[in-house]
C-alpha atoms as a PDB file:
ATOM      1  CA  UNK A   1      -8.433  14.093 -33.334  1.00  0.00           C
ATOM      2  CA  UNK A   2      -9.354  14.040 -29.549  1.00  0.00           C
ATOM      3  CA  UNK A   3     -12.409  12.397 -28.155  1.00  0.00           C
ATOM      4  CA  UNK A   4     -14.518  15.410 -26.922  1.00  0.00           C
ATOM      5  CA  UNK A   5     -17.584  13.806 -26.996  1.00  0.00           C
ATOM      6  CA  UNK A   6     -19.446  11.156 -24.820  1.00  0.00           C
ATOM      7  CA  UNK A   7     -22.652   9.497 -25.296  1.00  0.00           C
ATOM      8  CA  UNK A   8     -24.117   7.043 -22.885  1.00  0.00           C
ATOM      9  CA  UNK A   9     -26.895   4.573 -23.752  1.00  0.00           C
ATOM     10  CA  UNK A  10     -29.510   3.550 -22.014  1.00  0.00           C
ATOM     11  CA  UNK A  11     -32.243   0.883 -21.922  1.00  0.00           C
ATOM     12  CA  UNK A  12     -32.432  -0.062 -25.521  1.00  0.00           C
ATOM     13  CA  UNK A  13     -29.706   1.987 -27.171  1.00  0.00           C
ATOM     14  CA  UNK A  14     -26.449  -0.383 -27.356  1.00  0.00           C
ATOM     15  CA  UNK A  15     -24.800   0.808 -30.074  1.00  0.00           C
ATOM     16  CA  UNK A  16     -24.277   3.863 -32.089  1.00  0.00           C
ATOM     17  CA  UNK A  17     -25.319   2.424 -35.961  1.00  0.00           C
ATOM     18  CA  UNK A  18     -23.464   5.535 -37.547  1.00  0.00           C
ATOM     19  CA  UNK A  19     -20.171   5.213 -35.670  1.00  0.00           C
ATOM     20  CA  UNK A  20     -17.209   4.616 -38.028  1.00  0.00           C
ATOM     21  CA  UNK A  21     -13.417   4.259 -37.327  1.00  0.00           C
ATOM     22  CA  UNK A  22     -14.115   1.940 -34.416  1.00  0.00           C
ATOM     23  CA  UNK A  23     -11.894   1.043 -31.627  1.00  0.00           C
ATOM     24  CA  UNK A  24     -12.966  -0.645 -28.156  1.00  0.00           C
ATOM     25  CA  UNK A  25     -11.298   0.781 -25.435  1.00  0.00           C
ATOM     26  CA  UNK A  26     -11.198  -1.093 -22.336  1.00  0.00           C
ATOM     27  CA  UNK A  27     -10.029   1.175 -19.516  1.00  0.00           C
ATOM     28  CA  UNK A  28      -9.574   0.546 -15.605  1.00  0.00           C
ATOM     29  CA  UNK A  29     -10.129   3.089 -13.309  1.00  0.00           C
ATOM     30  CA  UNK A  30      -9.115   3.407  -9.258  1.00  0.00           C
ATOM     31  CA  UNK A  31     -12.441   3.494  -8.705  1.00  0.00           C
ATOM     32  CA  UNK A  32     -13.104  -0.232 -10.492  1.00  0.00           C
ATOM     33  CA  UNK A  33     -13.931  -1.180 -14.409  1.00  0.00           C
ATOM     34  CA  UNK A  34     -16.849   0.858 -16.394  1.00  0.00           C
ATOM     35  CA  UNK A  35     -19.753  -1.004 -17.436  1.00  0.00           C
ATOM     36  CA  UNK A  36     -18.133  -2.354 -21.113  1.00  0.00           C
ATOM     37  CA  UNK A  37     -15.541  -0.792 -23.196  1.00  0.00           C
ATOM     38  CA  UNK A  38     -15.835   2.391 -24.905  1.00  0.00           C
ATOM     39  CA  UNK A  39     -16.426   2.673 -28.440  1.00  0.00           C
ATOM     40  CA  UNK A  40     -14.258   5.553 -29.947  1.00  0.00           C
ATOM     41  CA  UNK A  41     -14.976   6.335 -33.468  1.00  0.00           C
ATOM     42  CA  UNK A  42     -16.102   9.042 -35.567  1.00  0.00           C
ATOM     43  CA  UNK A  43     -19.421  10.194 -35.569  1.00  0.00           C
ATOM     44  CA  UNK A  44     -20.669  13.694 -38.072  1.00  0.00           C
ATOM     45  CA  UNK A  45     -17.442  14.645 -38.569  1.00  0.00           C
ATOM     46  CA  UNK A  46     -16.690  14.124 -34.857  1.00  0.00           C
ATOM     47  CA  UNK A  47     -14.297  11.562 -32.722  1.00  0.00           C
ATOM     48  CA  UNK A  48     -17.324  10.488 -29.695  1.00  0.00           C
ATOM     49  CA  UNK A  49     -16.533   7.664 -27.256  1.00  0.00           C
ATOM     50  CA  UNK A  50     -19.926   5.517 -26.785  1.00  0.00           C
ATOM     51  CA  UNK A  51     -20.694   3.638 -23.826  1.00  0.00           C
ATOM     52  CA  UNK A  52     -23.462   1.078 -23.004  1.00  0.00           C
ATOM     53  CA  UNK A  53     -24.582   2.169 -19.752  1.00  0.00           C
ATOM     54  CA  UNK A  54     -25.849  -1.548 -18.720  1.00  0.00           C
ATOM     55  CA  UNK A  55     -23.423  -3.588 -20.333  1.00  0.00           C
ATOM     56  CA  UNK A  56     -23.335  -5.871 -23.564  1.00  0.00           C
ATOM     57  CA  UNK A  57     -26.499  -7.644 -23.508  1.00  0.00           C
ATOM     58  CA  UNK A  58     -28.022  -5.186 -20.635  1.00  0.00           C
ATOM     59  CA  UNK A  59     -26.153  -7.629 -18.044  1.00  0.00           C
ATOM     60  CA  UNK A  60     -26.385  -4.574 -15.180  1.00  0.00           C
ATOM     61  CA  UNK A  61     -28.900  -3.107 -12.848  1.00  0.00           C
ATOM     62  CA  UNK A  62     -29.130   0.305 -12.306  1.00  0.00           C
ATOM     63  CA  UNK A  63     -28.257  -0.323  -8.770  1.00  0.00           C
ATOM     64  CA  UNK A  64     -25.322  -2.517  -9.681  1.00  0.00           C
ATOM     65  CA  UNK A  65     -23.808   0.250 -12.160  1.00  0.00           C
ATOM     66  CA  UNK A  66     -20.060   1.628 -11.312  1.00  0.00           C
ATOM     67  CA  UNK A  67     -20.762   5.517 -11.873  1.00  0.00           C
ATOM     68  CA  UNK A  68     -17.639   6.215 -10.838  1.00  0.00           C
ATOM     69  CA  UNK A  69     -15.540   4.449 -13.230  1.00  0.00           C
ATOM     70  CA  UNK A  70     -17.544   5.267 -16.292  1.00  0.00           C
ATOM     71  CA  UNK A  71     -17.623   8.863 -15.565  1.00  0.00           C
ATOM     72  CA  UNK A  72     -13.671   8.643 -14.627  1.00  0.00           C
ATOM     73  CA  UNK A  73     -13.093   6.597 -18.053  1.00  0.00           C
ATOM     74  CA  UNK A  74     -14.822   9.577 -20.411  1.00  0.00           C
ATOM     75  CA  UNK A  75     -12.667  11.969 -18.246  1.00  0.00           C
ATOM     76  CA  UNK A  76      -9.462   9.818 -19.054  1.00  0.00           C
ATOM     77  CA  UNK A  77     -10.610   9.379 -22.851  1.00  0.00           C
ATOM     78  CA  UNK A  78     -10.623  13.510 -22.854  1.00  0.00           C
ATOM     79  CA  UNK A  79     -14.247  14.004 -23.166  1.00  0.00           C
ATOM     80  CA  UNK A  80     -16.078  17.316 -22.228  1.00  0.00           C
ATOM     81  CA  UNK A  81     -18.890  16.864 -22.867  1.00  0.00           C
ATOM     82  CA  UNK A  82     -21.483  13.476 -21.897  1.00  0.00           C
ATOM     83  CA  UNK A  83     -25.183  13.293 -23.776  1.00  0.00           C
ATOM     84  CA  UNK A  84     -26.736  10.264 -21.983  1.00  0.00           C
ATOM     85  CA  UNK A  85     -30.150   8.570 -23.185  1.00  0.00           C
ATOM     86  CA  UNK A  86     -32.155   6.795 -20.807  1.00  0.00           C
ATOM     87  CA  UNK A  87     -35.921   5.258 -20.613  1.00  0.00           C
ATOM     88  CA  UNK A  88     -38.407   6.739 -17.883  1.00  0.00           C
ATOM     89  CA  UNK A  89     -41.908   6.299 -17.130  1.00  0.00           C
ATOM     90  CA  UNK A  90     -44.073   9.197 -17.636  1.00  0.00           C
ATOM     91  CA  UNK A  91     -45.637  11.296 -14.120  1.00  0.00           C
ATOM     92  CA  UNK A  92     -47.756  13.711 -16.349  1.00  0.00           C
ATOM     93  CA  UNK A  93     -50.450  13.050 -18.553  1.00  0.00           C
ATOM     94  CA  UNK A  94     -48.725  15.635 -21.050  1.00  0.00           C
ATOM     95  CA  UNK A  95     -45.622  13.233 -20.905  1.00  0.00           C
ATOM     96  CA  UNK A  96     -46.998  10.648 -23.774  1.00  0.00           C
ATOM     97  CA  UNK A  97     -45.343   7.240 -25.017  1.00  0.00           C
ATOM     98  CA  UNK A  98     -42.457   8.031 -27.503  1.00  0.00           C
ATOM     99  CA  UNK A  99     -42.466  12.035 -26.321  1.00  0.00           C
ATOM    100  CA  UNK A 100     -38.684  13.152 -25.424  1.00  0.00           C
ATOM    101  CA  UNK A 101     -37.874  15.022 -21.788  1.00  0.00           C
ATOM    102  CA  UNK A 102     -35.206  17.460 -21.595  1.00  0.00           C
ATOM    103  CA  UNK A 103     -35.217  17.471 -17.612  1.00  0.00           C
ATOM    104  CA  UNK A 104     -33.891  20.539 -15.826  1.00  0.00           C
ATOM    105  CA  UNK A 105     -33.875  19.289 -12.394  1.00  0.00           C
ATOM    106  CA  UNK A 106     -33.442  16.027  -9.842  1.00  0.00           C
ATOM    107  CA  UNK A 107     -35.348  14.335  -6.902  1.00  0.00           C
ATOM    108  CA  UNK A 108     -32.877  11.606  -5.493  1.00  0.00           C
ATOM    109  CA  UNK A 109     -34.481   9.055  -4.451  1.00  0.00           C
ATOM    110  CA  UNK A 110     -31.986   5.943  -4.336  1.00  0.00           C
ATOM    111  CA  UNK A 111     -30.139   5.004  -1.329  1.00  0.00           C
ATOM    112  CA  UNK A 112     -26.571   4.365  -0.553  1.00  0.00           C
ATOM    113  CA  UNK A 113     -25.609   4.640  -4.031  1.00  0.00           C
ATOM    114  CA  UNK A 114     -21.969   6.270  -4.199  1.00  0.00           C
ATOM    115  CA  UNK A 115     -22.203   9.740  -6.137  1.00  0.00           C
ATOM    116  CA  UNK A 116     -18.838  11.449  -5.327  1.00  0.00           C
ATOM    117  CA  UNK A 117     -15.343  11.159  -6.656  1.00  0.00           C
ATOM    118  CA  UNK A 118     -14.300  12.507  -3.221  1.00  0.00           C
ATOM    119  CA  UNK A 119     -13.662  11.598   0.400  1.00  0.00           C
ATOM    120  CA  UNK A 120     -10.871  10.026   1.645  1.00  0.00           C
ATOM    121  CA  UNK A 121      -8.767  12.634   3.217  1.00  0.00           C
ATOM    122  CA  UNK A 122     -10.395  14.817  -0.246  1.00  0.00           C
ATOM    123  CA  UNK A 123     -13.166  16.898   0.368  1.00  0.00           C
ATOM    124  CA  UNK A 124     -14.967  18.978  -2.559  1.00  0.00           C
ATOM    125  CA  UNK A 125     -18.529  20.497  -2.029  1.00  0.00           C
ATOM    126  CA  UNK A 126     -19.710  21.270  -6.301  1.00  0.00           C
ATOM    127  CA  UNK A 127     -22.651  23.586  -6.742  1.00  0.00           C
ATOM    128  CA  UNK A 128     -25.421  21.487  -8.123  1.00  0.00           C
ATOM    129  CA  UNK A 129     -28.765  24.066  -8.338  1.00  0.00           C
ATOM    130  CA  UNK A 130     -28.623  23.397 -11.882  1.00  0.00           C
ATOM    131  CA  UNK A 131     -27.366  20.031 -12.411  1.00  0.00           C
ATOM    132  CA  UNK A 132     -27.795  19.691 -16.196  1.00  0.00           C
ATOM    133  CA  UNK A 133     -26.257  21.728 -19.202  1.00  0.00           C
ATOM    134  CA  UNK A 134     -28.825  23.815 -20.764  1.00  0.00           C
ATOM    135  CA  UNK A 135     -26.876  24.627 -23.883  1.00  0.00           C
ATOM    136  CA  UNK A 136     -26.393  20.929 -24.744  1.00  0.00           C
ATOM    137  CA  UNK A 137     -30.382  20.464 -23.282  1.00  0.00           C
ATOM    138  CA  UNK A 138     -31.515  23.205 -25.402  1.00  0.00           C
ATOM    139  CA  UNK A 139     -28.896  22.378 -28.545  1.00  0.00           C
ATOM    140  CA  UNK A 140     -30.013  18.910 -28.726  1.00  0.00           C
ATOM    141  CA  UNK A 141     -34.416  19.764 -28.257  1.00  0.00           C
ATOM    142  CA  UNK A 142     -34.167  21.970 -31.216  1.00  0.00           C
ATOM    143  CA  UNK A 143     -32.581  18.737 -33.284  1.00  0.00           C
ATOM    144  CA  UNK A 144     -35.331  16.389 -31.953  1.00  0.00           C
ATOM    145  CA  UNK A 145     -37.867  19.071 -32.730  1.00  0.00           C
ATOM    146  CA  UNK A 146     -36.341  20.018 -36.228  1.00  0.00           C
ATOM    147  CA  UNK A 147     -36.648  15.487 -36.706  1.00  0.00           C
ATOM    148  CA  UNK A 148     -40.598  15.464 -35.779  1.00  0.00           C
ATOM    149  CA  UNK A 149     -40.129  13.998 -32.369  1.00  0.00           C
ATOM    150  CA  UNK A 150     -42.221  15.647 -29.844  1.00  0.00           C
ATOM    151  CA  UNK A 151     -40.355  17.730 -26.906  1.00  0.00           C
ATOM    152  CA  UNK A 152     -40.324  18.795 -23.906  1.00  0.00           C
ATOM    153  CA  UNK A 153     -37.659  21.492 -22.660  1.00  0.00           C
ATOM    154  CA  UNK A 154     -37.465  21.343 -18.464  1.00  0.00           C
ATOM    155  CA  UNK A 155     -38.941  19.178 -15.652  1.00  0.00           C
ATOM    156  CA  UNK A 156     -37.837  17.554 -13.090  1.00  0.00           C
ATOM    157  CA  UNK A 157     -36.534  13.869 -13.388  1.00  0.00           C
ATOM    158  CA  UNK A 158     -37.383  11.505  -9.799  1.00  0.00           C
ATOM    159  CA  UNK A 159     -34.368   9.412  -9.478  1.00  0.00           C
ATOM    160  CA  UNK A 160     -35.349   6.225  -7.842  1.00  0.00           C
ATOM    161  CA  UNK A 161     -33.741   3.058  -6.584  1.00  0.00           C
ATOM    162  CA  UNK A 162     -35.283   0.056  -8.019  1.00  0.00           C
ATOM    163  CA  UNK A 163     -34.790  -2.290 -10.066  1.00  0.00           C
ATOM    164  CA  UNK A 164     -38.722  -2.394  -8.847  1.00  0.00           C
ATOM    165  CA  UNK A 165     -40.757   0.240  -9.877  1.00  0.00           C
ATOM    166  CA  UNK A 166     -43.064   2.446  -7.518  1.00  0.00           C
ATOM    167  CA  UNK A 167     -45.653   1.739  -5.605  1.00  0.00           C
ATOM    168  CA  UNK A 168     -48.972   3.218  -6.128  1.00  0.00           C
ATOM    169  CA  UNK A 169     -48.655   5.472  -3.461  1.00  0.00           C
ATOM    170  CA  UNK A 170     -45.246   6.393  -4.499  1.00  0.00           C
ATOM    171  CA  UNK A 171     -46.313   7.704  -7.957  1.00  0.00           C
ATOM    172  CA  UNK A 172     -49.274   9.731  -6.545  1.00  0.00           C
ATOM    173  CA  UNK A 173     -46.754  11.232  -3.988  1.00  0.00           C
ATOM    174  CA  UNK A 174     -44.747  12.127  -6.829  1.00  0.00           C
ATOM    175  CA  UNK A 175     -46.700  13.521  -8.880  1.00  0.00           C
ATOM    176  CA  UNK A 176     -47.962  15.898  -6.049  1.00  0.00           C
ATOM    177  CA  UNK A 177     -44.390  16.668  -5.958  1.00  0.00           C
ATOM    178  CA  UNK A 178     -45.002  18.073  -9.230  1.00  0.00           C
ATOM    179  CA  UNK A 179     -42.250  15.566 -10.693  1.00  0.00           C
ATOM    180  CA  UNK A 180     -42.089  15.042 -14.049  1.00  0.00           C
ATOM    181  CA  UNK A 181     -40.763  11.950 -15.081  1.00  0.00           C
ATOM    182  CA  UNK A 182     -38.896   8.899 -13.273  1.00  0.00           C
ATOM    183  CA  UNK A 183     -36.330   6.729 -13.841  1.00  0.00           C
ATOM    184  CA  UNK A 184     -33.151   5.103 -12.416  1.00  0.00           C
ATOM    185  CA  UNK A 185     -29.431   5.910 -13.504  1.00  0.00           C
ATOM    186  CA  UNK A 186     -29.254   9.821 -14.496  1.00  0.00           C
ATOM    187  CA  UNK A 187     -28.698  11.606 -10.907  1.00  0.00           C
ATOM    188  CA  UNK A 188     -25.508   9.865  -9.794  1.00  0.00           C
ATOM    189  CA  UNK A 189     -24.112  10.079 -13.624  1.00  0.00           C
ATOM    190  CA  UNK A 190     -24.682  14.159 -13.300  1.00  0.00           C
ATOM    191  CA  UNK A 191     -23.268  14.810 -10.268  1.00  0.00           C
ATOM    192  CA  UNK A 192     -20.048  12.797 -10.923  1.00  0.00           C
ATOM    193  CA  UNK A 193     -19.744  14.565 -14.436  1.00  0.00           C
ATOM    194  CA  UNK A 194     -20.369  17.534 -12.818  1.00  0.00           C
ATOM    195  CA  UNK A 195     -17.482  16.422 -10.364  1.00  0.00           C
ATOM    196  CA  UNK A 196     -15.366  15.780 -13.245  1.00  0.00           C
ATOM    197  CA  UNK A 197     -16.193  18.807 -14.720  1.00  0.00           C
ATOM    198  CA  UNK A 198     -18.059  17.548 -17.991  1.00  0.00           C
ATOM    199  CA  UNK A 199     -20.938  19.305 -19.363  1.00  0.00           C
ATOM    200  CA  UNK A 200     -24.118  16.757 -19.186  1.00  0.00           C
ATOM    201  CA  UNK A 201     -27.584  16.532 -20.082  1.00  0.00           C
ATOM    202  CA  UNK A 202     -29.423  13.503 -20.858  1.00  0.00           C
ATOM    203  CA  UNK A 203     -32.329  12.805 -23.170  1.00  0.00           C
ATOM    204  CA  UNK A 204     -35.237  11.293 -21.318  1.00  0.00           C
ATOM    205  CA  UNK A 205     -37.706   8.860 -23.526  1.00  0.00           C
ATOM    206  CA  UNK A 206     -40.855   7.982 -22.471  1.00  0.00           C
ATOM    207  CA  UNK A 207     -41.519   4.782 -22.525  1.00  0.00           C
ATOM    208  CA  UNK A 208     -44.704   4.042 -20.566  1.00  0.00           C
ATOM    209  CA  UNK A 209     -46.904   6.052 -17.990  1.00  0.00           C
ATOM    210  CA  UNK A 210     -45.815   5.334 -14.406  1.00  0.00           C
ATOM    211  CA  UNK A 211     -48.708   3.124 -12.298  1.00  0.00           C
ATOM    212  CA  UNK A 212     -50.656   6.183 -11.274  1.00  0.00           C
ATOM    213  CA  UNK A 213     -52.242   6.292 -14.600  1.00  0.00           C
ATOM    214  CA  UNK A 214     -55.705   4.784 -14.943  1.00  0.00           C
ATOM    215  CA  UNK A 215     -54.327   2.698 -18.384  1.00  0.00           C
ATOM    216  CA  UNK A 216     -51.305   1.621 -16.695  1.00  0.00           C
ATOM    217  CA  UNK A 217     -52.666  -1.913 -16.343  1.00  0.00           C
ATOM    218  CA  UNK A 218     -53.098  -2.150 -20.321  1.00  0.00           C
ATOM    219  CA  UNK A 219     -49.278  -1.710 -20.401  1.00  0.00           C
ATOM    220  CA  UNK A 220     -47.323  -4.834 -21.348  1.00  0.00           C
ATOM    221  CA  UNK A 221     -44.081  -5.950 -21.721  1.00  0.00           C
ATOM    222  CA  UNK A 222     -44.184  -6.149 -25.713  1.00  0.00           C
ATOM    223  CA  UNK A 223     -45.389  -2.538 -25.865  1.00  0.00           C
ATOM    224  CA  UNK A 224     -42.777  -1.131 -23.819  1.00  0.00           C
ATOM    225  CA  UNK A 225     -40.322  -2.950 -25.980  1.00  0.00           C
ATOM    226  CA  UNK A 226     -41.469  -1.941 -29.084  1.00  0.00           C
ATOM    227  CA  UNK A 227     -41.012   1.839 -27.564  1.00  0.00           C
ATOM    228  CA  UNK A 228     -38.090   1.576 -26.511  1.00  0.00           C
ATOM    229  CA  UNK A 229     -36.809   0.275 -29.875  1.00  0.00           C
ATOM    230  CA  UNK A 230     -38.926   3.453 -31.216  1.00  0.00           C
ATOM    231  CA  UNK A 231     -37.093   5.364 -28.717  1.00  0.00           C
ATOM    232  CA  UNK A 232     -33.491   4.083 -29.737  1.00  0.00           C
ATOM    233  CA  UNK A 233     -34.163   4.542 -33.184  1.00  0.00           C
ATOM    234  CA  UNK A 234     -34.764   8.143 -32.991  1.00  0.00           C
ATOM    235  CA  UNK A 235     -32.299   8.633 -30.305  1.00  0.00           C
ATOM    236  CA  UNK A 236     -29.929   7.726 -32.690  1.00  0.00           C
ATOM    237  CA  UNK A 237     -30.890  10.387 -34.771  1.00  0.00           C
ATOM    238  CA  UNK A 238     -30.833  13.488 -32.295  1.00  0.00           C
ATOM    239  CA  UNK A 239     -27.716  12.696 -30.612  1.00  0.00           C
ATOM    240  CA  UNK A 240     -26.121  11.935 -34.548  1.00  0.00           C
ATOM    241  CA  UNK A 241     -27.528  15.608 -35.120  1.00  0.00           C
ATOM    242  CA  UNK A 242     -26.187  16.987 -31.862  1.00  0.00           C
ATOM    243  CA  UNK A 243     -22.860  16.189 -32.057  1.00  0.00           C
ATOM    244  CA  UNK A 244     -22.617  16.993 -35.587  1.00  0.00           C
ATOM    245  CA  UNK A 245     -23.546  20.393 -34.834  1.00  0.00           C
ATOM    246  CA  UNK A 246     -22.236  21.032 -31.016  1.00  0.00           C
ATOM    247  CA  UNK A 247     -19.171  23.747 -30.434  1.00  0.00           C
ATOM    248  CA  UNK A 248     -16.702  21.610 -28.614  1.00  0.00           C
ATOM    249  CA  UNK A 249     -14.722  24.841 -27.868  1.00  0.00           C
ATOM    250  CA  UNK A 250     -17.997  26.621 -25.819  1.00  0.00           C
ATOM    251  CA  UNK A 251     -17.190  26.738 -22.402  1.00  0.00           C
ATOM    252  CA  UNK A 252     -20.278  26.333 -19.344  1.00  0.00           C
ATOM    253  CA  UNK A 253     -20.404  26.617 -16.088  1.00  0.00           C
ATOM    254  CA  UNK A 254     -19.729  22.942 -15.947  1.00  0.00           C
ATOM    255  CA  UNK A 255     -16.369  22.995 -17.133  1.00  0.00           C
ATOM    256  CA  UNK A 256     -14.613  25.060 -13.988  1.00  0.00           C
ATOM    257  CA  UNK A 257     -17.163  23.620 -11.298  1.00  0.00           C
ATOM    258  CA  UNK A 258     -14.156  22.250  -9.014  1.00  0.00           C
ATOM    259  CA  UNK A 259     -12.276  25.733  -9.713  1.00  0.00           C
ATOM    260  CA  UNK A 260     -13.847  26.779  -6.040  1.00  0.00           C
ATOM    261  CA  UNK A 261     -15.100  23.334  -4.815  1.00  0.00           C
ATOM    262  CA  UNK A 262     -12.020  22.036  -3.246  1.00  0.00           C
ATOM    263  CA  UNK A 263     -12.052  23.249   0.591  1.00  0.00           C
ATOM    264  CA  UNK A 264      -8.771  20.341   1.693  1.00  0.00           C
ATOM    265  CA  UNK A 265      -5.689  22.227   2.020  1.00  0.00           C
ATOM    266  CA  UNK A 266      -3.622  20.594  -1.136  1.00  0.00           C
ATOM    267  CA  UNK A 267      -0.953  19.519   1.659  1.00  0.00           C
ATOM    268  CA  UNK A 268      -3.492  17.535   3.752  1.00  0.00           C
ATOM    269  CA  UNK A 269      -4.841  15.541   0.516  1.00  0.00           C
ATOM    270  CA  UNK A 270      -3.150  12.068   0.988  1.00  0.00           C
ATOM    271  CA  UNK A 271      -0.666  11.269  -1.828  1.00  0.00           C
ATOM    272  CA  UNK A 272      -2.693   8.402  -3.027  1.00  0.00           C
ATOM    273  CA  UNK A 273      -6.094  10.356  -3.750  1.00  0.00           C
ATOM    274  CA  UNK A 274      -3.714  12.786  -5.329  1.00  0.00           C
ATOM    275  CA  UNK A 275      -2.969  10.264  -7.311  1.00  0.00           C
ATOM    276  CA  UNK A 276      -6.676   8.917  -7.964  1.00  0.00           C
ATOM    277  CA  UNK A 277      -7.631  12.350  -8.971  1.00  0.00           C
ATOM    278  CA  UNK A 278      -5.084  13.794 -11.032  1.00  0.00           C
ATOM    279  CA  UNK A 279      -6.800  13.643 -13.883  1.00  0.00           C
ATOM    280  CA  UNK A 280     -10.009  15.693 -11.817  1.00  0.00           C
ATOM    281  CA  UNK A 281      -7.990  18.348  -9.763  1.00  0.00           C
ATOM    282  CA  UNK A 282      -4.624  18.335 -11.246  1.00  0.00           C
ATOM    283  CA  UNK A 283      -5.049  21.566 -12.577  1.00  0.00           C
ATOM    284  CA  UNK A 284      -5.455  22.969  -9.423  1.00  0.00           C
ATOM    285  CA  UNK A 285      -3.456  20.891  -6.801  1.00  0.00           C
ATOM    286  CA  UNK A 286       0.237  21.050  -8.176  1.00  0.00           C
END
């Protein structure tokens, strides 16, 4: 049975509890080693290949993640599909604690973080107006609605450096922005699955509201801990419930995004990015 499926976990999701037939897959990439191995098992029915987007023991900053080679390592495991988890802090007042964000839409904010697969004598320009996939968005809301969690469907996710978090004026400017939510790893992972041509969507859990909020100073470390083990917990549960019902043979935009991307003439590529991305444009450089 192929591995279709790939989930990523975020800030308090390390492991997938249900996950059976497990095998640790430790893969290298040309573009360096993912964060951990991948955990390939069955999950509903399904094979899924799980990856800990910070490392074992949450050893990596968001700025210090390799995008590139865990993206590139659920392309070489097969996978077609990527449902991430992460924790943000909340922009809206609407937004509460322990609430789940379906985002629609990114603000980058980080800097000099590497978000392509290409350059290097390969150039390929991806259409990213809608940089999530809405059936796998909207597929996985109506699980966490049909579990009790509260949802949101849309909204646009601020993707900022860090590891810090934002200044006070920062947040307000945000929020004028009419931002949604903010955290610090999705943006780069969507536009290199996008790249790769893997349908993604990721699964945004509140954790806290950012400093603009007048109770932001109440916040402490234990409560954001116990969220996010709140969040994980019923993460767990939606993404179980996704994938057990999710039609690995649906095709979305997503899947052909490089079909018109590629503007190098296949004879100018260099042989050794040829090589690198085989597994991204082979289909259509022979």
């Amino acid at each position: 049975m192929s591995v279709q499926i790939g989930i990523i976990g975020g800030s308090g999701l390390y492991d997938m509890a249900e996950l059976t037939d497990r095998d640790e897959r430790l893969l290298s990439t040309p573009f360096g080693d993912p964060s951990g191995p991948y955990i390939v098992g069955t999950l509903r029915g399904k094979r899924v290949a799980f990856l800990a987007r910070h490392g074992g023991g949450h050893r990596l900053s968001p700025s210090e993640l390799n995008y590139r080679a865990n993206i590139y390592g659920f392309k070489l495991l097969g996978v077609e599909w990527i449902l991430s988890a992460s924790a943000v802090g909340s922009l809206q007042e609407q937004y509460r604690p322990l609430d789940i964000v379906f985002p629609d839409q990114f603000i980058d904010r980080t800097m000099g973080r590497i978000g392509t697969f290409f350059g290097r004598g390969a150039v390929a320009h991806v259409g990213f107006a809608h940089p999530l996939c809405q059936p796998l968005s909207a597929l996985a809301g109506e699980v966490a609605k049909e579990l009790g969690a509260r949802v949101h469907m849309g909204g646009t996710y601020v993707c900022m450096e860090g590891p810090q978090f934002s200044t006070l004026a920062e947040s307000k400017l945000y929020r004028s922005w009419g931002a949604d939510i903010i955290g610090m790893t999705n943006l780069q992972e969507a536009k290199l699955a996008m790249e790769a041509e893997i349908a993604y969507s990721t699964m945004a859990l509140v954790t806290d509201y950012d400093c603009w909020h007048p109770d932001h100073d109440a916040v402490t470390v234990e409560m954001i801990i116990d969220n996010l083990t709140q969040n994980a917990r019923a993460a767990q549960q939606v993404i179980a419930g996704t994938v057990e019902r999710l039609d690995v043979t649906m095709r979305v935009p997503a899947h052909s995004a490089l079909k018109t991307a590629l503007i190098t003439r296949p004879d100018a590529i260099p042989d050794a990015m040829k090589r690198d991305l085989a597994p991204l444009i082979g289909k259509y450089i022979k």
